[in-house]
Protein backbone atom coordinates (compact mmCIF):
# COMPACT_ATOMS: atom_id res chain seq x y z
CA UNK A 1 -81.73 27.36 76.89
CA UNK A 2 -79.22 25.76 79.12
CA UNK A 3 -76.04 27.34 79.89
CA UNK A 4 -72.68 25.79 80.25
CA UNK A 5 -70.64 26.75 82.35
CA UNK A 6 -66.78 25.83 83.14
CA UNK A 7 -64.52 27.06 85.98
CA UNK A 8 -61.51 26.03 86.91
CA UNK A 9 -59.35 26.78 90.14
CA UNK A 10 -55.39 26.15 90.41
CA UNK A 11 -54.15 26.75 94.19
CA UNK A 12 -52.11 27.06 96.34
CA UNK A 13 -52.12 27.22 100.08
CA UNK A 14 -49.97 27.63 103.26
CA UNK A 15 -51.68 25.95 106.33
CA UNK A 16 -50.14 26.29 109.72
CA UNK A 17 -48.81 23.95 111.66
CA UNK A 18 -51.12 23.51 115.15
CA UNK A 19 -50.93 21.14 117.73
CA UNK A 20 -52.86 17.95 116.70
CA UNK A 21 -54.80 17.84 120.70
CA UNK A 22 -55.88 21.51 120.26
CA UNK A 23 -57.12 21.98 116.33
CA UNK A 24 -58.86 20.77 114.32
CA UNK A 25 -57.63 20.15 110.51
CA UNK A 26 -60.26 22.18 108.23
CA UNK A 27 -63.77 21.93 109.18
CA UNK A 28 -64.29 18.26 109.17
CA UNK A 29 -67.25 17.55 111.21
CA UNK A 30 -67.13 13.64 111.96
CA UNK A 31 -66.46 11.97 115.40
CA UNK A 32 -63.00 12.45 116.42
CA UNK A 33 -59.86 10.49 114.98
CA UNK A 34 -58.43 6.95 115.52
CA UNK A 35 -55.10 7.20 114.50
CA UNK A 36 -54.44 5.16 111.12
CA UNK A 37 -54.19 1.95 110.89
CA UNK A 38 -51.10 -0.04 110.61
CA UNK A 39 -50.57 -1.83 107.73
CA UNK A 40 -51.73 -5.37 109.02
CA UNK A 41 -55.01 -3.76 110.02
CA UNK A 42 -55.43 -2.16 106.99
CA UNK A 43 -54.83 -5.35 105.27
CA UNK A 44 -57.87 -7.11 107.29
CA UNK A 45 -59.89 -4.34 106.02
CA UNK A 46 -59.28 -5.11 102.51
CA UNK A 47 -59.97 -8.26 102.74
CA UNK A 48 -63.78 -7.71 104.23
CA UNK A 49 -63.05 -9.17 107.59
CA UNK A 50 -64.68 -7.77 109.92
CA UNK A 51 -63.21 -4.70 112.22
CA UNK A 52 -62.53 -5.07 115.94
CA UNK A 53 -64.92 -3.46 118.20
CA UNK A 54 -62.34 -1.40 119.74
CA UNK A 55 -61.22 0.02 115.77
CA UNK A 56 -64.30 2.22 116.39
CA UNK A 57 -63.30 4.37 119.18
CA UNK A 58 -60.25 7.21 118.98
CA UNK A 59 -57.56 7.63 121.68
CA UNK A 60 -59.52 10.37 123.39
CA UNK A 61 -62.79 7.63 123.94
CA UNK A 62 -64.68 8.88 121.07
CA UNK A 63 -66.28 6.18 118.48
CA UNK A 64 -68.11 6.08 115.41
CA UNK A 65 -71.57 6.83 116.18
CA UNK A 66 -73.41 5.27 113.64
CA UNK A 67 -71.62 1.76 113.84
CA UNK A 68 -68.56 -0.76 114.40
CA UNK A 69 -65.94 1.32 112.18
CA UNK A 70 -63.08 3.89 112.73
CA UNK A 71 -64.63 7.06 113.73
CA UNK A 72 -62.85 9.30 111.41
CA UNK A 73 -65.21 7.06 108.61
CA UNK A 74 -67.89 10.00 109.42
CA UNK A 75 -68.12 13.24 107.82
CA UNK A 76 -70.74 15.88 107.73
CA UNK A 77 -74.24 14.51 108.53
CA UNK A 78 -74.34 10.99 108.36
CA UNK A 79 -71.84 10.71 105.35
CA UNK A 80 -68.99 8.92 104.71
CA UNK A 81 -65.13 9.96 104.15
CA UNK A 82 -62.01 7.30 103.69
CA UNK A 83 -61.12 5.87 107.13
CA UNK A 84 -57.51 7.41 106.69
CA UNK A 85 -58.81 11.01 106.69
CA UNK A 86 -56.99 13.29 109.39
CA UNK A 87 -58.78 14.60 112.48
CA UNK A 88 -58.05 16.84 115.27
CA UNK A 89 -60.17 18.30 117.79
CA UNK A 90 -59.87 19.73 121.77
CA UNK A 91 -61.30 16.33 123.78
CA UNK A 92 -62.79 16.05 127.11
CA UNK A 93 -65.00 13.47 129.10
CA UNK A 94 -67.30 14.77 131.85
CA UNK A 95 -70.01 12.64 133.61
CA UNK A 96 -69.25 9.31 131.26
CA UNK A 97 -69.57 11.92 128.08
CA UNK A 98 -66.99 12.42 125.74
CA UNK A 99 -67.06 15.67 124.38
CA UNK A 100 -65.46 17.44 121.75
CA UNK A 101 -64.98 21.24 120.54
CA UNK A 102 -64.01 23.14 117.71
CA UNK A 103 -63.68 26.44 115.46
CA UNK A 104 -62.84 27.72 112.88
CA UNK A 105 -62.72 31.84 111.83
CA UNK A 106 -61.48 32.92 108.34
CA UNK A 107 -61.28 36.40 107.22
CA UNK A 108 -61.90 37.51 104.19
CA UNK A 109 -61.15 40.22 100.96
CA UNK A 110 -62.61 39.29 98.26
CA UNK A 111 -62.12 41.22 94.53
CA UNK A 112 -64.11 39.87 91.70
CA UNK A 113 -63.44 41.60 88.89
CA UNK A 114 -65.77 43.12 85.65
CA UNK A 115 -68.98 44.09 85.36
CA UNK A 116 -70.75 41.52 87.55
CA UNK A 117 -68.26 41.73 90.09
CA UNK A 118 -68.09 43.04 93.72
CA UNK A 119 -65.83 43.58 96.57
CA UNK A 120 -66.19 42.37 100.10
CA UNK A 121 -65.01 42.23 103.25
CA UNK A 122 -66.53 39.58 105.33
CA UNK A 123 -65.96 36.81 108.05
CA UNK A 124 -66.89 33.21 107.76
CA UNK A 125 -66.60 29.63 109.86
CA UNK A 126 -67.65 27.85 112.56
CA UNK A 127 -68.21 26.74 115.83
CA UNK A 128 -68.76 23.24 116.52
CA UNK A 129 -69.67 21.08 119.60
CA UNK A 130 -70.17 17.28 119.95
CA UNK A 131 -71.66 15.21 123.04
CA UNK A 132 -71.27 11.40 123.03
CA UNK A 133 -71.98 8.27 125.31
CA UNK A 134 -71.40 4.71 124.28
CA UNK A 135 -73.73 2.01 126.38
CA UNK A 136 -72.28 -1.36 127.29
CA UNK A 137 -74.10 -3.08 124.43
CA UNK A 138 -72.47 -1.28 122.01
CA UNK A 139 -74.95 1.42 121.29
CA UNK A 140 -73.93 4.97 120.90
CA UNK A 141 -75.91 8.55 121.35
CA UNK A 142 -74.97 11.46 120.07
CA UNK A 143 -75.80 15.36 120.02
CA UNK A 144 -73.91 17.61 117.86
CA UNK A 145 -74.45 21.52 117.49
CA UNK A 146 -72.85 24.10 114.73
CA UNK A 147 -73.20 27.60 114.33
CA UNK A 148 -71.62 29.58 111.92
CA UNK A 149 -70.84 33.86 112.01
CA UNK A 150 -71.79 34.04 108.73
CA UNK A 151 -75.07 36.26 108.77
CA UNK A 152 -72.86 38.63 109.94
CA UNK A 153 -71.35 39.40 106.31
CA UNK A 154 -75.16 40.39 105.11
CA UNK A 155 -77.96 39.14 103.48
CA UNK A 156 -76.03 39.29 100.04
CA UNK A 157 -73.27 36.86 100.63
CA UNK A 158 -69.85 37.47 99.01
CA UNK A 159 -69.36 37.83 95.84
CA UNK A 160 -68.68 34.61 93.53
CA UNK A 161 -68.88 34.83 89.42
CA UNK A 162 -70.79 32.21 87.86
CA UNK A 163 -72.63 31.05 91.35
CA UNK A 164 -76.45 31.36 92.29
CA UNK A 165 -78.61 29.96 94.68
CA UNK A 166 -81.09 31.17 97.15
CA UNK A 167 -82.38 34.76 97.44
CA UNK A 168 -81.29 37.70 100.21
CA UNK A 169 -84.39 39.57 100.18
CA UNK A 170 -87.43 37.02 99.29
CA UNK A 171 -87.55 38.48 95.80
CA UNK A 172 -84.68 37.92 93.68
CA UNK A 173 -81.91 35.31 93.17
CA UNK A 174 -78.54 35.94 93.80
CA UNK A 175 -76.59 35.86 90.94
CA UNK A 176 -72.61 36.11 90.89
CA UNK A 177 -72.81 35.72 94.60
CA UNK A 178 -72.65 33.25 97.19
CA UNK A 179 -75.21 33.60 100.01
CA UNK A 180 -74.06 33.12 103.59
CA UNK A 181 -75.29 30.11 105.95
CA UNK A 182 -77.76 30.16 108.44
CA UNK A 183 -76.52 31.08 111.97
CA UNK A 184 -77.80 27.58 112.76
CA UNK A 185 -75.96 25.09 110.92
CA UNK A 186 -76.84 21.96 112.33
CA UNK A 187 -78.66 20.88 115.77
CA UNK A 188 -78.73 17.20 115.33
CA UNK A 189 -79.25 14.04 117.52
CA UNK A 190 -77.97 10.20 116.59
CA UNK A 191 -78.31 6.82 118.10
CA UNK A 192 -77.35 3.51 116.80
CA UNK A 193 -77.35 0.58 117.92
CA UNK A 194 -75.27 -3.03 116.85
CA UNK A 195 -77.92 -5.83 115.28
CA UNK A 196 -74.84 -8.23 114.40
CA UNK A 197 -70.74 -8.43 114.34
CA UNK A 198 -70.35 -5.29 112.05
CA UNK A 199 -73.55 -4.14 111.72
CA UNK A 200 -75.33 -1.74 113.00
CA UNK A 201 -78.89 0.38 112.74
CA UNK A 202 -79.00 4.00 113.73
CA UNK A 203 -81.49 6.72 113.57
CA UNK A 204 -80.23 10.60 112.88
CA UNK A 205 -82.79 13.96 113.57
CA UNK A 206 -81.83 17.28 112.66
CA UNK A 207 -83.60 20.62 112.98
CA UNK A 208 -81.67 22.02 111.33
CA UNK A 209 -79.73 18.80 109.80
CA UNK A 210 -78.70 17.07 106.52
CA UNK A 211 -79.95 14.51 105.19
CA UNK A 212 -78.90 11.63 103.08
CA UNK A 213 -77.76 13.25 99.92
CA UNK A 214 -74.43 13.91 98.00
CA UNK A 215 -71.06 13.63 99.09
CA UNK A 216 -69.93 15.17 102.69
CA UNK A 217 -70.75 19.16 102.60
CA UNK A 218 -68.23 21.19 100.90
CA UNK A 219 -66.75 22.63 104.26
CA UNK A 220 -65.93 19.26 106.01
CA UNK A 221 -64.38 17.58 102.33
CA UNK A 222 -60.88 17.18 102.70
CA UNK A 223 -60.19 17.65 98.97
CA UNK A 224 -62.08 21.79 99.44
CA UNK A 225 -61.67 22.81 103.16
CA UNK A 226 -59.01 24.76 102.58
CA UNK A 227 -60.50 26.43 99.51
CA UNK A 228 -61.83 29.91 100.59
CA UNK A 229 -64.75 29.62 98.61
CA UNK A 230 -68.09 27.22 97.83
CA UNK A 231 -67.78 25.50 94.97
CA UNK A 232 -70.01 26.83 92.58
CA UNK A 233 -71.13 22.98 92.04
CA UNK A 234 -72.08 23.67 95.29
CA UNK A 235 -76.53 23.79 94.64
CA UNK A 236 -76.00 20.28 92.69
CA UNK A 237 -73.71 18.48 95.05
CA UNK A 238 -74.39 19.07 98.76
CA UNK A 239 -76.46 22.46 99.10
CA UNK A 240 -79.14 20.34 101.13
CA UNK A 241 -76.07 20.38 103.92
CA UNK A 242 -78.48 22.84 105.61
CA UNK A 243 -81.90 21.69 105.79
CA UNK A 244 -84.56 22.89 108.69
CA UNK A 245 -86.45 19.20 109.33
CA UNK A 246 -84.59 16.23 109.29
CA UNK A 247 -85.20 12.24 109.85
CA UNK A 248 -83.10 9.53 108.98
CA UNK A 249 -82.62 5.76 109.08
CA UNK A 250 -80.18 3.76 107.92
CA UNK A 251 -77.78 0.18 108.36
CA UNK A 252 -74.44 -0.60 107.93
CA UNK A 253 -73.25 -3.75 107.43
CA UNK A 254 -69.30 -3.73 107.50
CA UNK A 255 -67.74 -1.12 104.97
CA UNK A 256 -71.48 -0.22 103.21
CA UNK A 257 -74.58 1.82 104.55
CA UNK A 258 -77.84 2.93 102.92
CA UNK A 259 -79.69 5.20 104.49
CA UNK A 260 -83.54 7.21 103.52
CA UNK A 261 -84.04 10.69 104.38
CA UNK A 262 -87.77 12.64 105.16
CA UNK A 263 -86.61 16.26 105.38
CA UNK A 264 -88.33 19.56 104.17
CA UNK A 265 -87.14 20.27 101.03
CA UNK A 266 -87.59 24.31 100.93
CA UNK A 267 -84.35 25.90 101.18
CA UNK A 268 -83.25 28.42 103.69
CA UNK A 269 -84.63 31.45 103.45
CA UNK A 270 -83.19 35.23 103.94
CA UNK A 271 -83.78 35.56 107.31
CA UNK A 272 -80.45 34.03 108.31
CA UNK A 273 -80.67 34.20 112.20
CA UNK A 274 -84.03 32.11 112.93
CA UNK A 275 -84.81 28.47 113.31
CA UNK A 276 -86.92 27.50 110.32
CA UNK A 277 -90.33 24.81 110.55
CA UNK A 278 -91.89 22.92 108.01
CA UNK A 279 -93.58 19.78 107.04
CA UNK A 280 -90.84 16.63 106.31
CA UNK A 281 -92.37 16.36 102.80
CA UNK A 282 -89.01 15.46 100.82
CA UNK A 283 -87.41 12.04 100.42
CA UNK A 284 -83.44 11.15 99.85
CA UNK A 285 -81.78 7.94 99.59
CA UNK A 286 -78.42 7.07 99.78
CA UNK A 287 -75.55 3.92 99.44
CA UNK A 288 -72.30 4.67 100.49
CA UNK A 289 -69.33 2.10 100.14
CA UNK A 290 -65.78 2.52 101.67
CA UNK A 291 -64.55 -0.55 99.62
CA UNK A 292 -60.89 -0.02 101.68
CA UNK A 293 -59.66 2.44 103.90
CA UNK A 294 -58.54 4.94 101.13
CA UNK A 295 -61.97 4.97 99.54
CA UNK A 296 -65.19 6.81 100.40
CA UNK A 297 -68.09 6.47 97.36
CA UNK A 298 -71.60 6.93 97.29
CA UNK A 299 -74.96 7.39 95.17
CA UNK A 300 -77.63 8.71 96.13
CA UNK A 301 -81.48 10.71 94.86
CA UNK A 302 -83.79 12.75 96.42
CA UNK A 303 -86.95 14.42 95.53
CA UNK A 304 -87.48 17.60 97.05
CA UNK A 305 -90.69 19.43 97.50
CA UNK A 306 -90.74 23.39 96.31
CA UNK A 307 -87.03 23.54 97.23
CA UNK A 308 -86.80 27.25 95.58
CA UNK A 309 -88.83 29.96 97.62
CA UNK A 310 -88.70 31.99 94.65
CA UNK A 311 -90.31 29.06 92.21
CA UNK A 312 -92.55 27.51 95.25
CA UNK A 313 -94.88 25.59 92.19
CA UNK A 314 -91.64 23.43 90.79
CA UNK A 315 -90.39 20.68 92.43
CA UNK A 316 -86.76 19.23 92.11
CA UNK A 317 -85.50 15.62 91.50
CA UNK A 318 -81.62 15.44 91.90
CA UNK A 319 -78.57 12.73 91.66
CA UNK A 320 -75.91 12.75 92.67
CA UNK A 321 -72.41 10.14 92.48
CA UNK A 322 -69.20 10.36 93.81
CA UNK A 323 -65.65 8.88 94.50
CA UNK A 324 -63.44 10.05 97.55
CA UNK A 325 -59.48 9.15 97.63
CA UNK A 326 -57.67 9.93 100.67
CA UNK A 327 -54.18 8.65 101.47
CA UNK A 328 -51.84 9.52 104.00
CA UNK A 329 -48.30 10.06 102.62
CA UNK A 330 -46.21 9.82 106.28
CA UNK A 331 -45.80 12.38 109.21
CA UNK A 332 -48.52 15.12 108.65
CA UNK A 333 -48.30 14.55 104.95
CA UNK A 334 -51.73 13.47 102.86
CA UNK A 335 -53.41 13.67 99.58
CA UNK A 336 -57.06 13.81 98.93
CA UNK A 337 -59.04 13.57 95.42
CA UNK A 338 -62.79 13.93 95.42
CA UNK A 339 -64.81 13.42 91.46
CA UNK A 340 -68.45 14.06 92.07
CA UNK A 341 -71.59 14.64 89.70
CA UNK A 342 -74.94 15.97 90.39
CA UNK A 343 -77.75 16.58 88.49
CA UNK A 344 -81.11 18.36 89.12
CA UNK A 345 -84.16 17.89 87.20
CA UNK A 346 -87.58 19.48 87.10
CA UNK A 347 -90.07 20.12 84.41
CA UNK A 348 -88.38 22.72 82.53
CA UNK A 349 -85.40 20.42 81.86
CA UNK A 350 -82.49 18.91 83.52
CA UNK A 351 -79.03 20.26 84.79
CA UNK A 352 -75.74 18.50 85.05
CA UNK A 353 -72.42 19.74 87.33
CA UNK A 354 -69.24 17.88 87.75
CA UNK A 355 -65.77 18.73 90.42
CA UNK A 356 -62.51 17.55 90.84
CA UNK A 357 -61.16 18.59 93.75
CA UNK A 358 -57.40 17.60 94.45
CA UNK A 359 -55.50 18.70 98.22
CA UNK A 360 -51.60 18.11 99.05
CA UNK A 361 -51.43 18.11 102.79
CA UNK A 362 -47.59 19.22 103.61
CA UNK A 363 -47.56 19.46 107.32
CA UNK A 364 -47.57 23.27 107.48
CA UNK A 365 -48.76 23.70 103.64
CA UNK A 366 -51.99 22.79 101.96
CA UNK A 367 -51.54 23.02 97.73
CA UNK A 368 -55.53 22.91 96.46
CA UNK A 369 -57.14 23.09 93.57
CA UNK A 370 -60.30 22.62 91.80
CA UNK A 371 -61.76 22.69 88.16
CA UNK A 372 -65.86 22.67 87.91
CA UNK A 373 -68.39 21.99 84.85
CA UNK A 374 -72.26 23.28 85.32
CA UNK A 375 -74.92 23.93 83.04
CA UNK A 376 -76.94 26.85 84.88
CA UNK A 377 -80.21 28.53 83.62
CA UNK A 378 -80.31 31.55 86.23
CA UNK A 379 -77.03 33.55 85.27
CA UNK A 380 -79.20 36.07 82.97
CA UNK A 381 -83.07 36.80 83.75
CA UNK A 382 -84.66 36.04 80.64
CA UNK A 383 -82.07 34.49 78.60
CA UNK A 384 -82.12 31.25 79.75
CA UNK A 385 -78.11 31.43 80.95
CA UNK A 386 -74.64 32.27 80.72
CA UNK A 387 -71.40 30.75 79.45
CA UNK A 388 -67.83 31.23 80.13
CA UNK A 389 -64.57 29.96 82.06
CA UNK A 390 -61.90 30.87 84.51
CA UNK A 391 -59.25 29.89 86.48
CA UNK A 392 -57.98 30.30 89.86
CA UNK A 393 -55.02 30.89 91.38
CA UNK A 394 -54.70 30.41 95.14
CA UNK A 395 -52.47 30.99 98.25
CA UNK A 396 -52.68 30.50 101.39
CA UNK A 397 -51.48 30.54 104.92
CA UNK A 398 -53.50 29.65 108.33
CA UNK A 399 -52.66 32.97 110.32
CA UNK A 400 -51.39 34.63 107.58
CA UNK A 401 -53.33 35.30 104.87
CA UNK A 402 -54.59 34.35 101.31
CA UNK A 403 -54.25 35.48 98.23
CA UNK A 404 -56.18 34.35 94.86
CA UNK A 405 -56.09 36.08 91.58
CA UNK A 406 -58.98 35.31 88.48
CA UNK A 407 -56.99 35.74 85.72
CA UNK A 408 -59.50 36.12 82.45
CA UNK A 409 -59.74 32.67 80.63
CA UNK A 410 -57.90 32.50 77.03
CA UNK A 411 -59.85 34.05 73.88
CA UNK A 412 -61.31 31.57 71.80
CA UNK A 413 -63.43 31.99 68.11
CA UNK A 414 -66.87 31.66 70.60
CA UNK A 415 -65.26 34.70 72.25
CA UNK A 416 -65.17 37.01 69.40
CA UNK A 417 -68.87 37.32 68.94
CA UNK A 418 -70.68 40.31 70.20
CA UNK A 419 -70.72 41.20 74.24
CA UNK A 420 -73.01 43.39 76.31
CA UNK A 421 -72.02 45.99 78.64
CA UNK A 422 -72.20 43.46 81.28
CA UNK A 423 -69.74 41.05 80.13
CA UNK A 424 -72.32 38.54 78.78
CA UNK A 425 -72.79 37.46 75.02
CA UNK A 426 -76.81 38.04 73.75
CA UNK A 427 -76.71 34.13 72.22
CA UNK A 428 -74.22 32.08 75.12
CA UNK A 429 -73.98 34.75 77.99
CA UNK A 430 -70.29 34.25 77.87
CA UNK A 431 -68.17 35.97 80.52
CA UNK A 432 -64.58 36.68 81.30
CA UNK A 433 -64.52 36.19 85.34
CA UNK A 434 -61.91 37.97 87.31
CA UNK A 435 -60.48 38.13 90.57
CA UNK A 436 -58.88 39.01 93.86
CA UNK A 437 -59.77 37.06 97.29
CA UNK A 438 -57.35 37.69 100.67
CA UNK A 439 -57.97 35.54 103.84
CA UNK A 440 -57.05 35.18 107.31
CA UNK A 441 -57.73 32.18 108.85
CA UNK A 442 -57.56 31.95 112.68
């Protein structure tokens, strides 16, 4: 039996204000900004014309690196954002190489409340570095590295109601939590090269990398990166972020791309500090459209081979669709809106998750919020899954701290029915999530 599942998140946060040369906004992976463009450019845009080779390169040298468009088009991977989306970053050139740095270290309290819930203490983010070189005939290579501190919070993850995905000790899932990333997030290579005015063929390589599925990864979406937490869509939507074995191909002709993935489709395992091999025995395919500069969509499928080391006999076919609306609202000021569905399929059935993700960008505040819909079959061993809602209240502040309280969602007539010790009906698995998350962000 498939369970349905429906959080919801209401926030609120306080980011700092940092100098736009020496930080980056959120954890936004893509090659470094081109400041947005004026109205008459944007204009061309929407009309289809095509974009000046120069629209492709920021102030600091950098360019897009997969073609002839504004380099804050890319986002995690080889994905796509809206054109407009805000960048910052500490630049440098050395030897006719841009280069670019970043990080990114939140720390983190985190109360989840009831029976199935935990406390921890833990650290999480990011270091990122990017190495570029554009040739005279317009073709660009790129090498980009990202590790992340956190195996450092354990094996387990933090705790997150209503999430699972992965194991920590090569036996069982984890259930109500949210497992950590690899120390190894991504050591990638890119090259592309122009084939006519606008377009563009390029060739990405990962080990580890991500390949051509979903909507950017959580962590670099404008609409979540301030959000404290994966989303617990998070194993429908973008979980292949992470993958050790990448190859990709792709073109781009003006404002659309489609791309095809081989990758290995097995998941990361527990042992969160090691490089990971495997054959490239998955396939993902994927159209992305910016249709103007606002605008970021995409479709895509993949068929992954024994992603679940846990279930190594059941393979996984997923979909994923989704829209991206970014606009910048003067100053420092922005607003960004991301809808996306996924779905995973397999033989014992199928699974369907939706977000909406919404971000105010207020110069020194960030409001956020989120509200989620998955059906999940791995909440309760044996029963086939759990039910429930929640919501989310959130605050934050970049060198400050955050704050987010799980109030218990509203009682309804499905909520009167019996409950076990554990919070979970015996026919739905409903639960009443609660919850208390502080963070520092440096």
């Amino acid at each position: 039996m498939k369970a349905r599942l429906l959080a919801g998140a209401l926030g609120l946060g306080l980011l700092a204000a940092t100098p736009a040369s020496a930080q980056h906004q959120g954890h936004d992976m893509g090659a470094m900004p081109a400041p947005a463009p004026p109205a008459a450019e944007e204009h061309e845009h929407h009309q289809g014309m095509a974009m000046p080779p120069e629209s492709g390169h920021s102030g600091h040298g950098m360019r897009a690196a997969l073609g002839p468009y504004p380099a804050t088009r890319e986002a995690s991977g080889t994905a796509w954002q809206p054109d407009v989306s805000p960048h910052h970053g500490v630049m440098g050139e050395a030897g006719g190489w841009s280069l670019m740095g970043h990080g990114v270290l939140n720390l983190v309290y985190d109360t989840q409340e009831g029976p199935r819930g935990d406390d921890k203490a833990f650290a999480s983010g990011m270091v990122m570095g990017m190495a570029q070189r554009g040739f005279g005939d317009g073709s660009v290579l790129q090498f980009k590295a990202m590790v992340s501190p956190d195996p450092l919070m354990g094996k387990r993850g933090y705790p997150l109601l209503l999430a699972s995905g992965e194991t920590a000790n090569g036996a069982d899932p984890l259930i109500d939590r949210q497992h950590p990333h690899d120390f190894f997030m991504e050591l990638s290579a890119s090259f592309s090269v122009p084939v006519a005015e606008g377009a563009s063929l390029f060739v990405y390589a990962g080990l580890p990398g991500e390949p051509a599925f979903g909507p950017p990864a959580f962590m670099h979406r404008l609409s979540i990166l301030d959000s404290p937490e994966a989303p617990i869509t998070h194993h429908w939507l973008d979980s292949t972020h992470i993958v050790f074995g990448v190859a990709t191909a792709g073109l781009v002709v003006g404002r659309a791309k489609i791309e095809a993935s081989r990758f290995h489709g097995r998941e990361p395992d527990q042992h969160r500090w090691d490089i990971e091999t495997g054959p490239l025995d998955s396939t993902a395919v994927r159209v992305s459209f910016n249709p103007a500069p606002e605008w970021a969509l995409q479709a895509s499928w993949a068929r992954l081979k024994s992603p679940e080391q846990l279930e190594p006999e059941r393979n996984q076919t997923r979909w994923s669709a989704s829209a991206i609306y970014t606009k910048r609202l003067g100053g420092e000021r922005w607003w960004s809106t991301t809808l996306a569905w996924g779905r995973r399929s397999a033989e014992h059935g199928q699974l369907d998750a939706a977000a909406l993700e919404g971000a105010l960008g207020l110069g020194a505040w960030t409001l956020f919020g989120r509200a989620e819909y998955a059906e999940n079959d791995e909440l309760v061993a044996g029963s086939g899954g759990a039910g429930g809602g929640g919501g989310t209240c959130e605050a934050r502040r970049r060198r400050a701290g955050l704050a987010e309280l799980r109030p218990p969602p509203a009682r309804s007539p499905l909520r009167r029915r019996p409950q076990r010790r554990d919070g979970l009906r015996p026919d739905e698995g409903g639960l009443a999530p609660g919850g208390l998350r502080f963070q520092l962000s440096l």
